[in-house]
PDB file of N, CA and C in Angstrom:
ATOM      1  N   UNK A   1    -113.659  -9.181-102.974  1.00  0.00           N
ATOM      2  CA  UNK A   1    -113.085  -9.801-104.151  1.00  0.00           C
ATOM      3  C   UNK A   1    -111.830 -10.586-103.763  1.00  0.00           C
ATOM      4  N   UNK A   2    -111.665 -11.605-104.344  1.00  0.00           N
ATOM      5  CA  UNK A   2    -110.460 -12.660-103.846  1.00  0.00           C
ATOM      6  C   UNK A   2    -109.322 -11.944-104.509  1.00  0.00           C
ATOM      7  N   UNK A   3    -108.278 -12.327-104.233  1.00  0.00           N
ATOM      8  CA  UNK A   3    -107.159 -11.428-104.707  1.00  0.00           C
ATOM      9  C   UNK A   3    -106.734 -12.991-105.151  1.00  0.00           C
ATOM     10  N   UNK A   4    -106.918 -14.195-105.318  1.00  0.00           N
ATOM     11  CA  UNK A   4    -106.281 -15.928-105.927  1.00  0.00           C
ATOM     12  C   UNK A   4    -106.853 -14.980-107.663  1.00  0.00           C
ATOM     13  N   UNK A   5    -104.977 -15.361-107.839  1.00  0.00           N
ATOM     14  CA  UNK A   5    -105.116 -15.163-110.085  1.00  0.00           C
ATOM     15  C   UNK A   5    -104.718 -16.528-110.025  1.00  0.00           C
ATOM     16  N   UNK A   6    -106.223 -16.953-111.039  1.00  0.00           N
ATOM     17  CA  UNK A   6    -105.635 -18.268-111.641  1.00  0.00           C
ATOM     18  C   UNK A   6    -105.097 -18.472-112.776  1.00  0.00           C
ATOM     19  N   UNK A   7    -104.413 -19.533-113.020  1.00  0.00           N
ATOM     20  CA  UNK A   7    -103.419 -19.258-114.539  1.00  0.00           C
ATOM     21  C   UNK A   7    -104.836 -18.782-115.479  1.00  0.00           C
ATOM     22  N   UNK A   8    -105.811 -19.586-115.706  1.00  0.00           N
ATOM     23  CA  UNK A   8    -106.835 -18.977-116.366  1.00  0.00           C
ATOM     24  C   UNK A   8    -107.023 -17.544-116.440  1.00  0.00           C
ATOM     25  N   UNK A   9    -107.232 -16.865-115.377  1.00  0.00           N
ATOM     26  CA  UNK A   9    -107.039 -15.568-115.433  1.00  0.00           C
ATOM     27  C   UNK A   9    -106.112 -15.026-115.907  1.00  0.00           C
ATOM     28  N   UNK A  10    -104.499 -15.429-115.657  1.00  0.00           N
ATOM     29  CA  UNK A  10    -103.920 -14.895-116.608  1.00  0.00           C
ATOM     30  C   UNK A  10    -103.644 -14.755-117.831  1.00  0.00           C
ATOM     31  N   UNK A  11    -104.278 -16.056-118.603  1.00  0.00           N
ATOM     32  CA  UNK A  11    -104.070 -16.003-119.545  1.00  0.00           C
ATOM     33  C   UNK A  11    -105.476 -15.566-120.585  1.00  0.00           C
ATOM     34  N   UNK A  12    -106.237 -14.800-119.639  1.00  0.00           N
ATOM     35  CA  UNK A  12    -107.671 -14.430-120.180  1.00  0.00           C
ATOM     36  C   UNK A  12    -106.977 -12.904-120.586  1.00  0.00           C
ATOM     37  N   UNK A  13    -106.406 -12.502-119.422  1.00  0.00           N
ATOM     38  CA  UNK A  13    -105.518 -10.984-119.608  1.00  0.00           C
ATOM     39  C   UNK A  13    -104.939 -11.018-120.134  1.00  0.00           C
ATOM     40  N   UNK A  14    -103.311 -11.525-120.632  1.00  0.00           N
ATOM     41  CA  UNK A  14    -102.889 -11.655-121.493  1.00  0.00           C
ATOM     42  C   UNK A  14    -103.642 -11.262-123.426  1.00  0.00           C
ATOM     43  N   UNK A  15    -104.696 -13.327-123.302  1.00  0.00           N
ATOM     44  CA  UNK A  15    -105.102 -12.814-124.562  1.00  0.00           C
ATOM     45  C   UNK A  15    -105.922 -11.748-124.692  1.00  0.00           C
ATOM     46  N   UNK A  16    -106.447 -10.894-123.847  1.00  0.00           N
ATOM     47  CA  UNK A  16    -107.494  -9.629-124.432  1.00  0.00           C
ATOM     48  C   UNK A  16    -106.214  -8.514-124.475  1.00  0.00           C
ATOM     49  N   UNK A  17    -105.501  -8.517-123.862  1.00  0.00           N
ATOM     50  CA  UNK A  17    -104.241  -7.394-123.766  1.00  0.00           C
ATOM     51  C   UNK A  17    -104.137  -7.562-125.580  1.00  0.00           C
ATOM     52  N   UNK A  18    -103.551  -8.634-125.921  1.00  0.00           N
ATOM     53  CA  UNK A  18    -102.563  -9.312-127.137  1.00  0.00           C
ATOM     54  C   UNK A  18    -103.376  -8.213-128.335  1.00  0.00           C
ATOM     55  N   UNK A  19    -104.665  -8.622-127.966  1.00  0.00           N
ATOM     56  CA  UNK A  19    -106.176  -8.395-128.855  1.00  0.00           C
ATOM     57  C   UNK A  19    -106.474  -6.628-129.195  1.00  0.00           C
ATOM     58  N   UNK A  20    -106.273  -6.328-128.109  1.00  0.00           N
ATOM     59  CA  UNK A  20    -107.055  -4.952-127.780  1.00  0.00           C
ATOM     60  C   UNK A  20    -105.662  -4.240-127.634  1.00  0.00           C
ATOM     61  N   UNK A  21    -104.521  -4.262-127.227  1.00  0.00           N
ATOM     62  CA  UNK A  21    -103.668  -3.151-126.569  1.00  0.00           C
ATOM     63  C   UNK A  21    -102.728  -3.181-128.111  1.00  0.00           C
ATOM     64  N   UNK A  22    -102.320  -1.930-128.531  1.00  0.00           N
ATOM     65  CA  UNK A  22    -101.480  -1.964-129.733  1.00  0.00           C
ATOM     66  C   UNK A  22    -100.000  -2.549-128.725  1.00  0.00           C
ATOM     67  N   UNK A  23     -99.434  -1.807-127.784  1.00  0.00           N
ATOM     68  CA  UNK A  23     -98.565  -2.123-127.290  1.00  0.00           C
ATOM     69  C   UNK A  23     -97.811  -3.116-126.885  1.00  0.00           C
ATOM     70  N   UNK A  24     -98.463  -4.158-126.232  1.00  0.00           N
ATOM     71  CA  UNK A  24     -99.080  -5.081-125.905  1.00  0.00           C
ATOM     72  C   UNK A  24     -98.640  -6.431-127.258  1.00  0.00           C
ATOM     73  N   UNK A  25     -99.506  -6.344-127.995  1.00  0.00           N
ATOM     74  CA  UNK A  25     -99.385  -6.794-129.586  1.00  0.00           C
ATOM     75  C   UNK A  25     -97.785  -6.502-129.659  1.00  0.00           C
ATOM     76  N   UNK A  26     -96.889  -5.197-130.104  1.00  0.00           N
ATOM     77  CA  UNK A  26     -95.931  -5.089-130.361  1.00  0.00           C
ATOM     78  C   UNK A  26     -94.536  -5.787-129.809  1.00  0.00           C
ATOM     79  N   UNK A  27     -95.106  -5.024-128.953  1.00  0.00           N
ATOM     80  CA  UNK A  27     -94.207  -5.886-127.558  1.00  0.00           C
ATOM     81  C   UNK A  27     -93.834  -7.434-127.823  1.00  0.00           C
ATOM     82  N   UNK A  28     -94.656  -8.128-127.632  1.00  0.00           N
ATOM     83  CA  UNK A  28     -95.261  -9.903-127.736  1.00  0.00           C
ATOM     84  C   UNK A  28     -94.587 -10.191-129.431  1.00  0.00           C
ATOM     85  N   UNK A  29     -94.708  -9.667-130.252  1.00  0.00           N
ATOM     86  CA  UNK A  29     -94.188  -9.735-131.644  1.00  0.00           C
ATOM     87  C   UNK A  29     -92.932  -9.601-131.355  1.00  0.00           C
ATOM     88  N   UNK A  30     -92.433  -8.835-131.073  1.00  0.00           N
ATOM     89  CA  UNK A  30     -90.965  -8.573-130.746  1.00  0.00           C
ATOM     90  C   UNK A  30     -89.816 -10.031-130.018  1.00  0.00           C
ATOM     91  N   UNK A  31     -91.094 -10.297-128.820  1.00  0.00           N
ATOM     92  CA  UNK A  31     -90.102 -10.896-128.154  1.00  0.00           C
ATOM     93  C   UNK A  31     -90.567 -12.095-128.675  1.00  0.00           C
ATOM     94  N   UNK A  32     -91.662 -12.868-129.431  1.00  0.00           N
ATOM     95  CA  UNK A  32     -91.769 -14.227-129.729  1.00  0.00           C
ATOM     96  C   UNK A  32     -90.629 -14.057-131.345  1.00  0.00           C
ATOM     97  N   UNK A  33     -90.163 -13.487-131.771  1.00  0.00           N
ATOM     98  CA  UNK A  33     -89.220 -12.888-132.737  1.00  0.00           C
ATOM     99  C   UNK A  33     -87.755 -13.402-132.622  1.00  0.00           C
ATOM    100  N   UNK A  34     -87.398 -12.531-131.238  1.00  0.00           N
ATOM    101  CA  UNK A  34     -86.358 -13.013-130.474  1.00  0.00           C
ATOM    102  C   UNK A  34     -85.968 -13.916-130.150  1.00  0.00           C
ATOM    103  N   UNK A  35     -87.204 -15.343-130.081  1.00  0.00           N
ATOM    104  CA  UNK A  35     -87.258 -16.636-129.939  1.00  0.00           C
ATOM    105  C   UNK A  35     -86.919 -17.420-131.306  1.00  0.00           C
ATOM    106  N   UNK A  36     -87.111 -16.944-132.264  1.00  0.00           N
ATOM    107  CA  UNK A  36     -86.550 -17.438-133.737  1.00  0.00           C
ATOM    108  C   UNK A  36     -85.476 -17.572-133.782  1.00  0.00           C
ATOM    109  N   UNK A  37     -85.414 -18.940-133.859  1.00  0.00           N
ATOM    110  CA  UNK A  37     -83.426 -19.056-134.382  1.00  0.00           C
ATOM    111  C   UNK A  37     -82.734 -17.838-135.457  1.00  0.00           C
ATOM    112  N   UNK A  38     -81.608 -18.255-135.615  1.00  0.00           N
ATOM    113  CA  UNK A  38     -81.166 -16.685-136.162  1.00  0.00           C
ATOM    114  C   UNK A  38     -81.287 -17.714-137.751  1.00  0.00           C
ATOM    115  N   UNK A  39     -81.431 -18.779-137.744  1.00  0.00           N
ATOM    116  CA  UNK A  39     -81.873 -19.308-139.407  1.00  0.00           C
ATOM    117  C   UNK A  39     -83.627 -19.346-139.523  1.00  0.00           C
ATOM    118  N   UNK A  40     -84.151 -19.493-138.488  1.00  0.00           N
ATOM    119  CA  UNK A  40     -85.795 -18.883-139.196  1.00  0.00           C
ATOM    120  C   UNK A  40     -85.795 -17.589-139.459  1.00  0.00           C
ATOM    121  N   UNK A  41     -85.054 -16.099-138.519  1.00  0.00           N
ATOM    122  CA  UNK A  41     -84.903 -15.069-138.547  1.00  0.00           C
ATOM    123  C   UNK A  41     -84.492 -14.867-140.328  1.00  0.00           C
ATOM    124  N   UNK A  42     -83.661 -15.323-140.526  1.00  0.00           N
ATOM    125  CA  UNK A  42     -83.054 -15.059-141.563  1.00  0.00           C
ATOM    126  C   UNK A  42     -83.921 -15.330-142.655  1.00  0.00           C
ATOM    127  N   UNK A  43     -84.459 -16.807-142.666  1.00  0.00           N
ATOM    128  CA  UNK A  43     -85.065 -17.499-143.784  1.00  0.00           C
ATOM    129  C   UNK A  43     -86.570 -17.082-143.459  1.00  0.00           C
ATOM    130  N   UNK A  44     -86.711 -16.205-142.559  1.00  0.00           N
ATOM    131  CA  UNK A  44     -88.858 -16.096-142.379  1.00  0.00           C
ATOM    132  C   UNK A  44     -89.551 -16.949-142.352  1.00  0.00           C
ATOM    133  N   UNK A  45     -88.976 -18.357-142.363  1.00  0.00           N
ATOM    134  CA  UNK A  45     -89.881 -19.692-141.769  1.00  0.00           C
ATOM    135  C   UNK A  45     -89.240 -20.250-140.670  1.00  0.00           C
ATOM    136  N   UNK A  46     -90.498 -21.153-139.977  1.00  0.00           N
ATOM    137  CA  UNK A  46     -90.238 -22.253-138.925  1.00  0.00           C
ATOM    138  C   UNK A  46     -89.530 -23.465-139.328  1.00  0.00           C
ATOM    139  N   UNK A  47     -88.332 -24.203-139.343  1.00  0.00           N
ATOM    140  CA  UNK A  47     -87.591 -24.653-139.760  1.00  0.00           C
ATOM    141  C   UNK A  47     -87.595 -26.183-138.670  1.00  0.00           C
ATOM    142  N   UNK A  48     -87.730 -25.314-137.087  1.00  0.00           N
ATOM    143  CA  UNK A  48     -87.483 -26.431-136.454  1.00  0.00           C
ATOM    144  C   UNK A  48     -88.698 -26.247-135.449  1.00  0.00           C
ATOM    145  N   UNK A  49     -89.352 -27.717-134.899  1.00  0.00           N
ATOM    146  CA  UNK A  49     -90.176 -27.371-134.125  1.00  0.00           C
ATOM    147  C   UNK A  49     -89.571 -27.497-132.776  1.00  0.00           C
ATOM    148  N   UNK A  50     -89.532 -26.239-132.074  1.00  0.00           N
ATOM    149  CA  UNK A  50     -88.939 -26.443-130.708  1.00  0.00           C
ATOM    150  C   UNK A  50     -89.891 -25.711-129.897  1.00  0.00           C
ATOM    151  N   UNK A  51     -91.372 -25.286-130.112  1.00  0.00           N
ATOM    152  CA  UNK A  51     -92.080 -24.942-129.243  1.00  0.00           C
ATOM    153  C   UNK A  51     -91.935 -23.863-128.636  1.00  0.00           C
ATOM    154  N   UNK A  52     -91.192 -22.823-129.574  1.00  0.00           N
ATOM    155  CA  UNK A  52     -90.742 -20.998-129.316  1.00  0.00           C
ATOM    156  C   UNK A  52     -90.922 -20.802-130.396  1.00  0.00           C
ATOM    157  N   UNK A  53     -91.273 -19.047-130.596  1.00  0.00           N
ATOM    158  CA  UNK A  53     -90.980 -18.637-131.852  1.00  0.00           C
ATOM    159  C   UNK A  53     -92.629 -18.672-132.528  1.00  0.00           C
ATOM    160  N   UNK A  54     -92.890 -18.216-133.953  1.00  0.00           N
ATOM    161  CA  UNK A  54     -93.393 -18.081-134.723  1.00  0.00           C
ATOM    162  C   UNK A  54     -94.318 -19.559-135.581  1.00  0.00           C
ATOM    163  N   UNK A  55     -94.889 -20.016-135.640  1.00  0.00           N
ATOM    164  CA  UNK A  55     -95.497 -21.020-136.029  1.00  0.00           C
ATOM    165  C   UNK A  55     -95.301 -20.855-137.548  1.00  0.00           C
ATOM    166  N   UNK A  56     -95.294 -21.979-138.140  1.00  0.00           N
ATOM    167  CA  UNK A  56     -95.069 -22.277-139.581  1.00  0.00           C
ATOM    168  C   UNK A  56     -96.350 -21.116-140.302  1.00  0.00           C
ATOM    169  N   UNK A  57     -97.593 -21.318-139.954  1.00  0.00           N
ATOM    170  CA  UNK A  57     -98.513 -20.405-140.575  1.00  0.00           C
ATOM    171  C   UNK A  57     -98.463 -18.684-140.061  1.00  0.00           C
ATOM    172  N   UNK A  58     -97.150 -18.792-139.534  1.00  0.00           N
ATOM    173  CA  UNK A  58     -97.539 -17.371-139.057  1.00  0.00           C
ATOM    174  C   UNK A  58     -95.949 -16.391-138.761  1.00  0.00           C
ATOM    175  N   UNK A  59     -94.662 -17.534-139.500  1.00  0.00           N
ATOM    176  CA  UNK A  59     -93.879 -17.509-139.373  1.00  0.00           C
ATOM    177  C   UNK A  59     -93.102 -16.545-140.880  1.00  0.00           C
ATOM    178  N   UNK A  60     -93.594 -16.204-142.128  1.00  0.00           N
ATOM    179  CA  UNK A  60     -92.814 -15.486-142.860  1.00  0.00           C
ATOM    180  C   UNK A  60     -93.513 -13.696-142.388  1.00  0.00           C
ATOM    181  N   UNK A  61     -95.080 -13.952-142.480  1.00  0.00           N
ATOM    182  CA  UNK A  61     -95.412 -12.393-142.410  1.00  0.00           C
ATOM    183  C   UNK A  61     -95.333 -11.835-140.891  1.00  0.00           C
ATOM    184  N   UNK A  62     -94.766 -12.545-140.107  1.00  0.00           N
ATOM    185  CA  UNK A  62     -94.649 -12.217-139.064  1.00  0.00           C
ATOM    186  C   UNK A  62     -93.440 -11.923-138.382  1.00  0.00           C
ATOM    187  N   UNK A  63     -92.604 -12.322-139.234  1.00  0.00           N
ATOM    188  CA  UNK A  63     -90.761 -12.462-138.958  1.00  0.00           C
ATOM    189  C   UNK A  63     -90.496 -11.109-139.926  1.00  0.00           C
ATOM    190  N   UNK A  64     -91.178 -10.955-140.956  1.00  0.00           N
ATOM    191  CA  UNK A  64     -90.689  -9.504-141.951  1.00  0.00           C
ATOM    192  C   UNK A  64     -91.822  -8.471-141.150  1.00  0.00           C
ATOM    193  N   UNK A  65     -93.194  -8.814-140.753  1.00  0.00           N
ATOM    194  CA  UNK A  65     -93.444  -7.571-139.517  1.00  0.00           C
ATOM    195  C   UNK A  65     -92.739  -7.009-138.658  1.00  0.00           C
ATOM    196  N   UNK A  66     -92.017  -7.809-137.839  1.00  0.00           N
ATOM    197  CA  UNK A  66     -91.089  -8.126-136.568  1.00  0.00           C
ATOM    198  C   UNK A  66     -89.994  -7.193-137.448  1.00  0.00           C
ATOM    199  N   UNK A  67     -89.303  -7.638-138.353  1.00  0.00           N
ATOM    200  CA  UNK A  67     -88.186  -6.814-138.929  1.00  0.00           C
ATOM    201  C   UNK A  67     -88.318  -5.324-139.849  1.00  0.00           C
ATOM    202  N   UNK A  68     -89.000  -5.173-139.619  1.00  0.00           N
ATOM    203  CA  UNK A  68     -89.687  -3.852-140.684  1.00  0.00           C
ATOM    204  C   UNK A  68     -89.890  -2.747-139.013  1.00  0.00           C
ATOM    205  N   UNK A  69     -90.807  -3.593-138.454  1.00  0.00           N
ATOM    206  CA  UNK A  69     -90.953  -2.946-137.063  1.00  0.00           C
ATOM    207  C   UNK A  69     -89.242  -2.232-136.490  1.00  0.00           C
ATOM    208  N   UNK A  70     -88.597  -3.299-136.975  1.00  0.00           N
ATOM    209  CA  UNK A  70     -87.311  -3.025-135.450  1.00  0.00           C
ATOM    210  C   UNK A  70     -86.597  -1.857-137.111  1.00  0.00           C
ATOM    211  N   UNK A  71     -86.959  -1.905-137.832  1.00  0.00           N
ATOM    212  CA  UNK A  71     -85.988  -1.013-138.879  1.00  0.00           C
ATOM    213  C   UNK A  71     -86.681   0.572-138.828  1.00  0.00           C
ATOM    214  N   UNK A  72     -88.004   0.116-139.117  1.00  0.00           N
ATOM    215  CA  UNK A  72     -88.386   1.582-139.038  1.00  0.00           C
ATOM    216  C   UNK A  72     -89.423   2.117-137.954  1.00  0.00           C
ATOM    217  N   UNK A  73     -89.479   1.197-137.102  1.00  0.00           N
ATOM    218  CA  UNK A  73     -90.060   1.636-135.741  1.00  0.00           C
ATOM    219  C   UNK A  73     -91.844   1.843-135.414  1.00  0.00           C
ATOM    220  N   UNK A  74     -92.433   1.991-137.035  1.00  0.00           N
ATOM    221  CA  UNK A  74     -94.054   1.995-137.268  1.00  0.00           C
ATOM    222  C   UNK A  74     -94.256   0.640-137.981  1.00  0.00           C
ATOM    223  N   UNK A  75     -95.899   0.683-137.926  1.00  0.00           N
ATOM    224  CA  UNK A  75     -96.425  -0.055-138.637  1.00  0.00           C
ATOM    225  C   UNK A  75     -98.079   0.531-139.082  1.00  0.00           C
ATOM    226  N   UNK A  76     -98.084  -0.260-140.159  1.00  0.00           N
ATOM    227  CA  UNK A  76     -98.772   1.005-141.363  1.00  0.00           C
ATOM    228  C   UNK A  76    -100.840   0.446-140.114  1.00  0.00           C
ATOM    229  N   UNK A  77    -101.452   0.938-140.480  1.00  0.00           N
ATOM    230  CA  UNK A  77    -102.533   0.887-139.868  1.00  0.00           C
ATOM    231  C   UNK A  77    -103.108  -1.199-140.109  1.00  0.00           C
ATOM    232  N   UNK A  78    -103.224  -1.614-141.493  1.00  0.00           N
ATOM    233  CA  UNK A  78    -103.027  -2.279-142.168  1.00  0.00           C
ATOM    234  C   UNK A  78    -102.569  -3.439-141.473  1.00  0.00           C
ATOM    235  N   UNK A  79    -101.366  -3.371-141.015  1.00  0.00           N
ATOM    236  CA  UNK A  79     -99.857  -4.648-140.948  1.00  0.00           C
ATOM    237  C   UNK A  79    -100.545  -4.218-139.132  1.00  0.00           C
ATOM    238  N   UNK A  80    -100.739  -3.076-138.507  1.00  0.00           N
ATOM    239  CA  UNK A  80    -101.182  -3.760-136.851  1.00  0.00           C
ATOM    240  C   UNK A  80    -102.274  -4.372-136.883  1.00  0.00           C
ATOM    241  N   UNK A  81    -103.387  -4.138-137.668  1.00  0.00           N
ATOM    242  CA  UNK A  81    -104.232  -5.301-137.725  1.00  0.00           C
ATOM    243  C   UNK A  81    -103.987  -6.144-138.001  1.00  0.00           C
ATOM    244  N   UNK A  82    -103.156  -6.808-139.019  1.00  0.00           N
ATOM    245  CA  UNK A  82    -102.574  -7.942-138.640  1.00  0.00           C
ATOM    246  C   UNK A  82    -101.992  -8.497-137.679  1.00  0.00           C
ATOM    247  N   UNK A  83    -101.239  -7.521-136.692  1.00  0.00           N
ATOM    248  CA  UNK A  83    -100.142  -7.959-136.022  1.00  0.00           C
ATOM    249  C   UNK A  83    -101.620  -8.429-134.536  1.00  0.00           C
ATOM    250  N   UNK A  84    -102.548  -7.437-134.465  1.00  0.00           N
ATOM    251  CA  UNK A  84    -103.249  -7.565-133.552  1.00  0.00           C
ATOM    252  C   UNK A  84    -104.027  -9.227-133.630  1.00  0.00           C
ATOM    253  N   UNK A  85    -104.457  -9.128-134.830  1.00  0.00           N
ATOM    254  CA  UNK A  85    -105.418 -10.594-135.056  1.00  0.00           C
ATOM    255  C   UNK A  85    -104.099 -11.937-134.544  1.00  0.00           C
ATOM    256  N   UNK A  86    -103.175 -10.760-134.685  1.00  0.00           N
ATOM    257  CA  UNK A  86    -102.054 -12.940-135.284  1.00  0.00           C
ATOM    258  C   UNK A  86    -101.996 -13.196-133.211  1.00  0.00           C
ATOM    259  N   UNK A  87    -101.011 -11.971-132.478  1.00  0.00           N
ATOM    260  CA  UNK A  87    -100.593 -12.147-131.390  1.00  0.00           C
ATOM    261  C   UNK A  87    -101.260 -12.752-130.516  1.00  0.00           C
ATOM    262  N   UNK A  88    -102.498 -12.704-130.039  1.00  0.00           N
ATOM    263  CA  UNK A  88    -103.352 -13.519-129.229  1.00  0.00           C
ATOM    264  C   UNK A  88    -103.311 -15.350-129.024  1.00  0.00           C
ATOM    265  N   UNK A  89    -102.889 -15.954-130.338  1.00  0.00           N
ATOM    266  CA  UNK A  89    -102.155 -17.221-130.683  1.00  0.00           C
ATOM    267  C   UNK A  89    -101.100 -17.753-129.940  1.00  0.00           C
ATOM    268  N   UNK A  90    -100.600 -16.645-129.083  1.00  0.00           N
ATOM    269  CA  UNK A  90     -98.993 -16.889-128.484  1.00  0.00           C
ATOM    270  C   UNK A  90     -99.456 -16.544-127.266  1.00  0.00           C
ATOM    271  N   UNK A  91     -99.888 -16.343-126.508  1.00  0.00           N
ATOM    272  CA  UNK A  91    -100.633 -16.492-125.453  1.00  0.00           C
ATOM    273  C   UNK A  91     -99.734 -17.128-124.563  1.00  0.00           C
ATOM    274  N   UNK A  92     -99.392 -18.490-124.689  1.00  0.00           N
ATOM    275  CA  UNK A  92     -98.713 -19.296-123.490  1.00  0.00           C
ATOM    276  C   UNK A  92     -97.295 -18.781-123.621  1.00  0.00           C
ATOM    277  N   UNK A  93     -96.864 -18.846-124.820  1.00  0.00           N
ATOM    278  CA  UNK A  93     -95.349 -18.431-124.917  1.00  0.00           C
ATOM    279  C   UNK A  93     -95.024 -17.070-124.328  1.00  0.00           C
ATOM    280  N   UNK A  94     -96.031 -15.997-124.761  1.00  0.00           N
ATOM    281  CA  UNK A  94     -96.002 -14.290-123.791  1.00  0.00           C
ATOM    282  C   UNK A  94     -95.840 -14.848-122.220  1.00  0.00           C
ATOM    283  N   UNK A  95     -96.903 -15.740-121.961  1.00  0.00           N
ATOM    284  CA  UNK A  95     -97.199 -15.851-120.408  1.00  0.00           C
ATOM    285  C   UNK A  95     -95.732 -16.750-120.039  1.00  0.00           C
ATOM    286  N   UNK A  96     -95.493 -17.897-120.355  1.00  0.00           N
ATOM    287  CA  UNK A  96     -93.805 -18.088-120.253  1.00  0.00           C
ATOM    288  C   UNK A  96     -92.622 -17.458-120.070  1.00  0.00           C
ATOM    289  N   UNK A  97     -92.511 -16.507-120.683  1.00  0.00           N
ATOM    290  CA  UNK A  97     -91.536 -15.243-120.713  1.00  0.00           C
ATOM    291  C   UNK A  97     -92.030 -14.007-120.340  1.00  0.00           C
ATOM    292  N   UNK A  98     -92.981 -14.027-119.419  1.00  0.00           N
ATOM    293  CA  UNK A  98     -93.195 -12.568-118.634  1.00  0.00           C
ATOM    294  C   UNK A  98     -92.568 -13.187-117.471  1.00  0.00           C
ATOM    295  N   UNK A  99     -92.651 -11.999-116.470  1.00  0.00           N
ATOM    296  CA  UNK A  99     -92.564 -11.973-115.524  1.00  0.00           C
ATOM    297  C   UNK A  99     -93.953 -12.393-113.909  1.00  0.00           C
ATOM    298  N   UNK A 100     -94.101 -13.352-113.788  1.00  0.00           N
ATOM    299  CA  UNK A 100     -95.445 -13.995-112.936  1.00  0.00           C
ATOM    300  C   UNK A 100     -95.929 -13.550-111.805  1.00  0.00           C
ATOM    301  N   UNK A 101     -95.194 -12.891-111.438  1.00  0.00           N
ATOM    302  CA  UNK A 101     -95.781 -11.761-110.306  1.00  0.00           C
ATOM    303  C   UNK A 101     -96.002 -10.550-110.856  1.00  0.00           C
ATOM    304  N   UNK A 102     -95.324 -10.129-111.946  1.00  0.00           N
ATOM    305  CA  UNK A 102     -96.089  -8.591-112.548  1.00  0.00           C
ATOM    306  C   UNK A 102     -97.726  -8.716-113.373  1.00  0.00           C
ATOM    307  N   UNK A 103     -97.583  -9.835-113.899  1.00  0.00           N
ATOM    308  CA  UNK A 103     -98.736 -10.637-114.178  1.00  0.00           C
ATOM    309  C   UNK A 103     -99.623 -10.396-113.392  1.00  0.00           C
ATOM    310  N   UNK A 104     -99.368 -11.026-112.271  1.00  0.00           N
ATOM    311  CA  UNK A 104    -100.617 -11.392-110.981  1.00  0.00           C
ATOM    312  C   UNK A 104    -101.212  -9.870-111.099  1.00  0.00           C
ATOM    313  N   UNK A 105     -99.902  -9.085-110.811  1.00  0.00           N
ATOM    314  CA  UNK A 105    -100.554  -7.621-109.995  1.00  0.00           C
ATOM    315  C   UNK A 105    -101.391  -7.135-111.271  1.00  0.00           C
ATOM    316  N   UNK A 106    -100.604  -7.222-112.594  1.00  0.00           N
ATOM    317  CA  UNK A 106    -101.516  -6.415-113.737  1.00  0.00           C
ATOM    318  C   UNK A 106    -103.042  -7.290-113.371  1.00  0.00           C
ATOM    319  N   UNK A 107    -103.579  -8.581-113.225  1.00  0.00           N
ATOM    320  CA  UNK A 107    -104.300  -9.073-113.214  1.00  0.00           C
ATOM    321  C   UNK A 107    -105.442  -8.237-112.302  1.00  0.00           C
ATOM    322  N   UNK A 108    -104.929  -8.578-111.064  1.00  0.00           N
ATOM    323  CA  UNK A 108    -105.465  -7.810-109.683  1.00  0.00           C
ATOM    324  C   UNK A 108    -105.897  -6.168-109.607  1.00  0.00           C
ATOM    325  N   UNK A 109    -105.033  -5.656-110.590  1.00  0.00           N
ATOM    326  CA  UNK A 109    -105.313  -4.135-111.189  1.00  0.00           C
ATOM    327  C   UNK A 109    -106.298  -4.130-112.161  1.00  0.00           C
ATOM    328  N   UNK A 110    -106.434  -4.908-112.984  1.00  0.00           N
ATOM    329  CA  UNK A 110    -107.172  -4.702-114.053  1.00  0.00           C
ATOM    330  C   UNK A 110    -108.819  -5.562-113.391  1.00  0.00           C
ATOM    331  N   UNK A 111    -108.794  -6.011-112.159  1.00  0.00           N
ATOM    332  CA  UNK A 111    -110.438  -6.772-111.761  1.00  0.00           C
ATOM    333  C   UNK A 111    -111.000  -5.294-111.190  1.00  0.00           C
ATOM    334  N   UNK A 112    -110.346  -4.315-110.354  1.00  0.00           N
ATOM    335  CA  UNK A 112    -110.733  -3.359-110.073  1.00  0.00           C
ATOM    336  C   UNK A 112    -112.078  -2.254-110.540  1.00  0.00           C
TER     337      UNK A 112
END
């Protein structure tokens, strides 16, 4: 087996991670969150397009997920299916702000 991850590959892992892993999902919500100006944060919409952050269609129920999450730490069975269906969308932005060699190896671990 070749041990070459192509960005394709990573971003095949990624989106099935986003899809399938609750953690994964949470995680990725969190930090594309963090990418919200502190006036989309505030206001729960996309305000400016700067190519981070939350997309206009995915930017109020996903900014009060994100904040409900960091207040009370769950999410109801309900709101992770949501959170699971939405995260997979952000795909490039997760893969942007990971780390690209922990990537590779999760990649290389997970062909096993």
């Amino acid at each position: 087996m070749s041990k070459k991850v192509t960005k394709g590959a990573i971003a095949e892992f990624v989106r099935n991670q986003l899809k399938q892993n609750e953690k994964w999902a949470l995680n990725a919500m969190l930090k594309i969150y963090e990418y919200q100006t502190a006036d989309e944060q505030a206001m729960g919409c996309t305000c400016k397009y700067n190519g981070v952050g939350f997309s206009g269609a995915h930017s109020e129920i996903m900014s009060s997920l994100s904040e409900q999450y960091l207040r009370k730490g769950w999410m109801s069975p309900k709101q992770m299916k949501i959170v699971m269906k939405t995260m997979y969308h952000y795909t490039r932005q997760i893969i942007q702000v990971s780390n690209p060699e922990k990537l590779i190896q999760m990649v290389i671990k997970n062909r096993k």
